[in-house]
Protein backbone atom coordinates (compact mmCIF):
# COMPACT_ATOMS: atom_id res chain seq x y z
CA UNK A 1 38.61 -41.11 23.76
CA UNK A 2 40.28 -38.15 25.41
CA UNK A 3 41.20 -35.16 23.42
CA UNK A 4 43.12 -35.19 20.60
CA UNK A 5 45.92 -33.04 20.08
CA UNK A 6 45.29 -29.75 18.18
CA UNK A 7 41.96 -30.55 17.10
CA UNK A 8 40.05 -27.35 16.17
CA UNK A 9 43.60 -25.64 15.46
CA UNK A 10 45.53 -25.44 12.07
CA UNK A 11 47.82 -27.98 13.03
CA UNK A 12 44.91 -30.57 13.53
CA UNK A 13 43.28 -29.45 10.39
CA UNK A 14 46.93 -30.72 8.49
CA UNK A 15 46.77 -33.70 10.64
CA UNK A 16 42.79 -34.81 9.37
CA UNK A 17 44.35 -33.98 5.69
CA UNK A 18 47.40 -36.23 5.70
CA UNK A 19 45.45 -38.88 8.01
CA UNK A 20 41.81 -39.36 7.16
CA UNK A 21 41.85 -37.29 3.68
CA UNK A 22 44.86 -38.83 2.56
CA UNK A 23 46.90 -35.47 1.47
CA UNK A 24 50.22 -35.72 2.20
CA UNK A 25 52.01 -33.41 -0.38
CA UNK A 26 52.95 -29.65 0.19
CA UNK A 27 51.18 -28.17 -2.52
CA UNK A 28 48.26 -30.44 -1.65
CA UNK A 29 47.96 -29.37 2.27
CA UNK A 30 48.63 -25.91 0.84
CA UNK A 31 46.06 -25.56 -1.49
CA UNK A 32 43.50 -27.72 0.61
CA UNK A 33 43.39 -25.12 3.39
CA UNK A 34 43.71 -22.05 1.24
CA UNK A 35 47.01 -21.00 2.72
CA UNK A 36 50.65 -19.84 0.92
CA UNK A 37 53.83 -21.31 0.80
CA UNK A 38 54.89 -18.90 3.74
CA UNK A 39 52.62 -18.80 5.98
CA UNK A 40 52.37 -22.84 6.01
CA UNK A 41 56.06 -23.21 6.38
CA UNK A 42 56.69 -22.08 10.10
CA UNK A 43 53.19 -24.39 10.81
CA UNK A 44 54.94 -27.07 9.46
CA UNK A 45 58.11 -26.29 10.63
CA UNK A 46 56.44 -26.27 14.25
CA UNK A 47 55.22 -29.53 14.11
CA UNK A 48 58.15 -31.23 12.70
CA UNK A 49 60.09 -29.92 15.85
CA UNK A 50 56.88 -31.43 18.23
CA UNK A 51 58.00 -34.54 16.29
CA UNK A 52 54.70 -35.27 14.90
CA UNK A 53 55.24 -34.45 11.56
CA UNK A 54 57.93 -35.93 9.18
CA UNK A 55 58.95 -35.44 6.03
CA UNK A 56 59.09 -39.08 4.14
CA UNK A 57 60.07 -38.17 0.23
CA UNK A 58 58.03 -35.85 -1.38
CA UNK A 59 54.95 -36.59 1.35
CA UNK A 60 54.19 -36.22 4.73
CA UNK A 61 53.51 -38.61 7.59
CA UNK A 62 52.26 -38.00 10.94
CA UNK A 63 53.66 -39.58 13.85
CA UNK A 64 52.11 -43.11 14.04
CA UNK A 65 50.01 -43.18 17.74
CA UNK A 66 48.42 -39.46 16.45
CA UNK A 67 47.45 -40.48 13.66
CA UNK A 68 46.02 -43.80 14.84
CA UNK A 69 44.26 -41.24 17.28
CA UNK A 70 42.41 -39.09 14.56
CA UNK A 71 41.58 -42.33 12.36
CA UNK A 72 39.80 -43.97 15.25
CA UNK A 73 38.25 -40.18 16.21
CA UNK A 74 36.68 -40.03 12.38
CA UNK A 75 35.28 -43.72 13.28
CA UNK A 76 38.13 -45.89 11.93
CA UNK A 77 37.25 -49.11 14.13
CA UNK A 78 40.61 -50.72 13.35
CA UNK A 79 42.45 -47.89 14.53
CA UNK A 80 40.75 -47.80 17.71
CA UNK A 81 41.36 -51.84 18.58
CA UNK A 82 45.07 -50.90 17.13
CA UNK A 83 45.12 -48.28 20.16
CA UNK A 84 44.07 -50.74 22.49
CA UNK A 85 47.17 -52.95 21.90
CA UNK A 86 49.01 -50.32 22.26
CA UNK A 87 47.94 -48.91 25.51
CA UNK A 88 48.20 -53.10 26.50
CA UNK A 89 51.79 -53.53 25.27
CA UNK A 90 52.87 -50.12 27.13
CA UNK A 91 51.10 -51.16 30.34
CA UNK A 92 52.98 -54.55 29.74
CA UNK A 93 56.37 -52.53 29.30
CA UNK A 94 55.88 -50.65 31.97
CA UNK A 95 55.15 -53.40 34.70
CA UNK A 96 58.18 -55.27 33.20
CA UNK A 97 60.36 -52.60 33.98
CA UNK A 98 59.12 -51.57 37.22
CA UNK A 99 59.77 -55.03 38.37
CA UNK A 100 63.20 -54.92 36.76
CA UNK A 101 63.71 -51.92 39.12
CA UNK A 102 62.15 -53.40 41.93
CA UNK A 103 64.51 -56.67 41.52
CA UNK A 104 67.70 -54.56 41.11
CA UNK A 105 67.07 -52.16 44.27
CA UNK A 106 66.25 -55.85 46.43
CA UNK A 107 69.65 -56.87 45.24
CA UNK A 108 71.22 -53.73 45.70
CA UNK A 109 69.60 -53.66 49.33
CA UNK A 110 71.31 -57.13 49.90
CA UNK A 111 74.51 -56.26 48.45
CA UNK A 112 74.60 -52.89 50.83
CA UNK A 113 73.45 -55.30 53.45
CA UNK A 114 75.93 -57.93 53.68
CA UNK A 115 78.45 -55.72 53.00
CA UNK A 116 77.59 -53.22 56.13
CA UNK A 117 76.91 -56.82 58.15
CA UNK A 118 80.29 -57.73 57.40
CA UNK A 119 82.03 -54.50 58.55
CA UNK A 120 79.83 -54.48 61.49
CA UNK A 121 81.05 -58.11 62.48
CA UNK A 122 84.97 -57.33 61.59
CA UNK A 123 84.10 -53.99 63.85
CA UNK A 124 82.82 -56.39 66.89
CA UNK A 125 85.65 -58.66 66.34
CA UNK A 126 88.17 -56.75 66.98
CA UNK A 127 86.70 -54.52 70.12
């Protein structure tokens, strides 16, 4: 598996917690890595604008691929497999759409095509 995003830092610590410790309160992050109330707000405030942190009640949740990422790193087997599909169903996604492309710029190509041919004949035509 490639890296995962802010291991080793703070920020990765709070992701293991609400992920693979199952601590998703304030108080509980708080206390669990010996910090205050101030100095874990702009942490938390950080990762709520890198979208991978969101408030859901009175808990936390962590944005769903990342935290599939650090339950298969700490040897969740599920997670993993779920990770597969995922990087399957993207790949999928992505071939759709680039043949989706493909098929509009062929019929945009024809369209420019027939429309140029018929200037070209109206211009030969009349000289």
């Amino acid at each position: 598996m490639a890296s995962l995003k802010h291991f080793g830092t703070i920020k990765g610590e709070i992701i293991r917690l609400i992920s693979f410790d199952n601590i998703r309160q304030w108080g509980e992050i708080r206390d669990s890595l010996g910090l205050t109330n101030e100095s874990l707000k702009p942490i938390i405030r950080e990762m709520k604008k890198e979208r991978i942190l969101e408030e859901n009640g009175s808990n936390f949740k962590v944005e769903y691929e990342l935290w599939l990422q650090y339950k298969a790193f700490y040897g969740e087997e599920w997670a993993e497999n779920k990770l597969k599909e995922l990087k399957a169903e993207r790949q999928e996604e992505e071939r759709y759409w680039q043949r989706v492309n493909q098929l509009k710029k062929e019929k945009m190509g024809n369209f420019w095509a027939r429309k140029n041919k018929k200037s070209f004949d109206k211009w030969f035509a009349n000289s």
